[in-house]
N, C-alpha and C. Protein backbone atom coordinates (compact mmCIF):
# COMPACT_ATOMS: atom_id res chain seq x y z
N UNK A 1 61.83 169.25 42.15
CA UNK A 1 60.96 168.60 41.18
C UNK A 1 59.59 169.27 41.16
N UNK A 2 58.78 170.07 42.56
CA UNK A 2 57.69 170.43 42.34
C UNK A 2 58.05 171.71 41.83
N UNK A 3 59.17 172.26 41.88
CA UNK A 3 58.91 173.33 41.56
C UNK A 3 59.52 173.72 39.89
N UNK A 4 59.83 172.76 39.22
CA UNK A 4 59.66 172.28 37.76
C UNK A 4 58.11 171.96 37.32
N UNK A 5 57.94 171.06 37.88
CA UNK A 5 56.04 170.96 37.39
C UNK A 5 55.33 172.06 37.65
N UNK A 6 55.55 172.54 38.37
CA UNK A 6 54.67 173.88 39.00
C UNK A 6 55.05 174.92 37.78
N UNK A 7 56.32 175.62 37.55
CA UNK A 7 56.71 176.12 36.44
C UNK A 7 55.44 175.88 35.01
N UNK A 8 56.66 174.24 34.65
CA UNK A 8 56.02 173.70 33.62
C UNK A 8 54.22 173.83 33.01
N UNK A 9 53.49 173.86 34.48
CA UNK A 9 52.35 174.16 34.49
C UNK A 9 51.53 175.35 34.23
N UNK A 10 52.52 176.42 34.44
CA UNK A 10 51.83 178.26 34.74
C UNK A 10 52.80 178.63 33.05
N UNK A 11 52.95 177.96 32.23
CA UNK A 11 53.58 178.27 30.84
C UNK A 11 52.39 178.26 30.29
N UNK A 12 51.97 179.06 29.38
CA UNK A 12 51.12 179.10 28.43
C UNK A 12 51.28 179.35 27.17
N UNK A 13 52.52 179.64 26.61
CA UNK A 13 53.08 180.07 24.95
C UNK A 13 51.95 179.22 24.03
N UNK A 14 51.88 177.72 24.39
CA UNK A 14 51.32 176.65 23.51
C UNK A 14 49.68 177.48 23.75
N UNK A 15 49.13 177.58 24.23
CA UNK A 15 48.07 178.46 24.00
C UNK A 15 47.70 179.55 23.20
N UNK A 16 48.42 180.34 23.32
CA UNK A 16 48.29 181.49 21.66
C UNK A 16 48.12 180.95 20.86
N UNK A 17 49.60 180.17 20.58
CA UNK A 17 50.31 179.26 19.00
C UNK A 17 48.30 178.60 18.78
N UNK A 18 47.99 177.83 19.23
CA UNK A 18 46.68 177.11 19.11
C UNK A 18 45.28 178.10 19.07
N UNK A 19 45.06 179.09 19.66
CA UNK A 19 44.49 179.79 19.29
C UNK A 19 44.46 180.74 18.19
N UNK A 20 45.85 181.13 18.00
CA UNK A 20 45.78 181.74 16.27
C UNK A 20 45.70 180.52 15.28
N UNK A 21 46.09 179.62 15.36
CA UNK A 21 45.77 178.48 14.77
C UNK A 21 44.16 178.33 14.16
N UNK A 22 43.24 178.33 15.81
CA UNK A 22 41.89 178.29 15.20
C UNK A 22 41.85 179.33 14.81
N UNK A 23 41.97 180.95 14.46
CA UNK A 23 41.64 181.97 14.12
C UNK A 23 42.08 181.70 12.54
N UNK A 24 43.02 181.53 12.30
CA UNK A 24 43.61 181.27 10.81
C UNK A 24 42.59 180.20 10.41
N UNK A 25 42.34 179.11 11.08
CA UNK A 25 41.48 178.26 10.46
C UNK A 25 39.99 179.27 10.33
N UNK A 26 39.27 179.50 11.18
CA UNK A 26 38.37 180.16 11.14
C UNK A 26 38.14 181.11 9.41
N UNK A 27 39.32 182.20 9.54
CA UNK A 27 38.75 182.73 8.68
C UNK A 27 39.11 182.36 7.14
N UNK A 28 40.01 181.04 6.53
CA UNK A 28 39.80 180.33 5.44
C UNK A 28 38.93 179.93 5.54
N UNK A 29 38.09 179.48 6.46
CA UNK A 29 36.58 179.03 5.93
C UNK A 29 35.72 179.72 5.85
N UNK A 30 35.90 181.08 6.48
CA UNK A 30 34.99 182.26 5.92
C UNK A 30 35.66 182.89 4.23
N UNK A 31 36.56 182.73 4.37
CA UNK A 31 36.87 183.27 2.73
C UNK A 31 36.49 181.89 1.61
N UNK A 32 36.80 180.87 2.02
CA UNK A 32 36.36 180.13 1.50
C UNK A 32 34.94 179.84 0.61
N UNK A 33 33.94 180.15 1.58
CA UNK A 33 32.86 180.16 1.95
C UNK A 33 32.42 181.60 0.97
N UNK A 34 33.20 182.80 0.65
CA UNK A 34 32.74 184.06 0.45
C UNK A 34 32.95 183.59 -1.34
N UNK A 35 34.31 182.94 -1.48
CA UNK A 35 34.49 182.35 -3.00
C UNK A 35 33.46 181.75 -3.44
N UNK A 36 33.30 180.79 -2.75
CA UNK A 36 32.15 179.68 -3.14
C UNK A 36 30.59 180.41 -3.76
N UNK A 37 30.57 181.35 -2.26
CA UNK A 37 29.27 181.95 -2.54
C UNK A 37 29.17 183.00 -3.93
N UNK A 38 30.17 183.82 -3.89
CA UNK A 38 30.65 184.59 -5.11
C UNK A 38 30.48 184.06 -6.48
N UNK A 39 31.06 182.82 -6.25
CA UNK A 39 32.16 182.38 -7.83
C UNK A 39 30.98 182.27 -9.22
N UNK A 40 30.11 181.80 -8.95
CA UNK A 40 28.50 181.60 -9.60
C UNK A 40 28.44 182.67 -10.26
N UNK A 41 28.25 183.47 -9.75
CA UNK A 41 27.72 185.06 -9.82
C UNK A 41 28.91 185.52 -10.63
N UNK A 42 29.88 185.31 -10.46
CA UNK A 42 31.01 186.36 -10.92
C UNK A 42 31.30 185.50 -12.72
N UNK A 43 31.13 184.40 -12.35
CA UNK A 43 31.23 183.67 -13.67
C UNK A 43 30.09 183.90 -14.72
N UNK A 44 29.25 184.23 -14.27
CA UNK A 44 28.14 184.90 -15.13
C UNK A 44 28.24 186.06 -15.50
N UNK A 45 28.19 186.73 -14.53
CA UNK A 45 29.08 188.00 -14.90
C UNK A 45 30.10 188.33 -16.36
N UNK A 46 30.98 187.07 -16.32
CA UNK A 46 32.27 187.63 -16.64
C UNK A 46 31.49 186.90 -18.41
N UNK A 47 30.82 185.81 -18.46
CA UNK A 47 30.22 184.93 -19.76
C UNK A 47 29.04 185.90 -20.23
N UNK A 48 28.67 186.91 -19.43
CA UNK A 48 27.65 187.36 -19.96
C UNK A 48 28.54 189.38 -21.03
N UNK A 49 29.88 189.47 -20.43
CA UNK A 49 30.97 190.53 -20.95
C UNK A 49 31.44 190.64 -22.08
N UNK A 50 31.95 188.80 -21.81
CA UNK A 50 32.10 188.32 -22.94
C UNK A 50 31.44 188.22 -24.33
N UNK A 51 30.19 187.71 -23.77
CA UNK A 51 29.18 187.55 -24.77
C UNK A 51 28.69 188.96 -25.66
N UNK A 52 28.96 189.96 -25.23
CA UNK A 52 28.82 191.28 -25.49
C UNK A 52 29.75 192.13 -26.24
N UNK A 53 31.26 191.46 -25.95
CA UNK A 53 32.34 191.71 -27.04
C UNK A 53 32.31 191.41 -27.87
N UNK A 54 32.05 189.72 -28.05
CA UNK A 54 31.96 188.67 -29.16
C UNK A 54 30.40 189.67 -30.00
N UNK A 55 29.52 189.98 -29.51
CA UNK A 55 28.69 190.10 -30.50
C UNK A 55 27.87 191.69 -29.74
N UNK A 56 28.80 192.55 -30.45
CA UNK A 56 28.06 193.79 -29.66
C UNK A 56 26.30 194.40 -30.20
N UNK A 57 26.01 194.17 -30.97
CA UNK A 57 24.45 193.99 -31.32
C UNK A 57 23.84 193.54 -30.78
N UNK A 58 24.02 192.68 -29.99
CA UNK A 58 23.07 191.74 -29.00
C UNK A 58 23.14 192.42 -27.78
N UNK A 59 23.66 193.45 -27.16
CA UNK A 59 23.77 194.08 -26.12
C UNK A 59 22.88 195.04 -26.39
């Protein structure tokens, strides 16, 4: 029996699995975070392209 718990104890697999876990979490909230910061900017961007097709004189 101690030498089942003892085993059971020096296993670490569940450790990776949980650490790539936070790593995957980690970096959706950095991409997340890169959209968010982006998306403003890029939408202006893309309304201000537009606006320039629709009426190329005004460019």
């Amino acid at each position: 029996m101690v030498k089942l718990l003892s085993k059971l104890r020096r296993r670490d697999e569940g450790a990776s699995a949980v650490e790539y876990g936070l790593l995957v979490a980690l970096i959706a909230v950095v991409i997340a975070g890169a959209v968010y910061a982006l998306g403003g900017g890029l939408s202006d961007l893309f309304s201000s392209v537009n606006d320039c097709i629709g009426d190329a004189a005004s460019c």
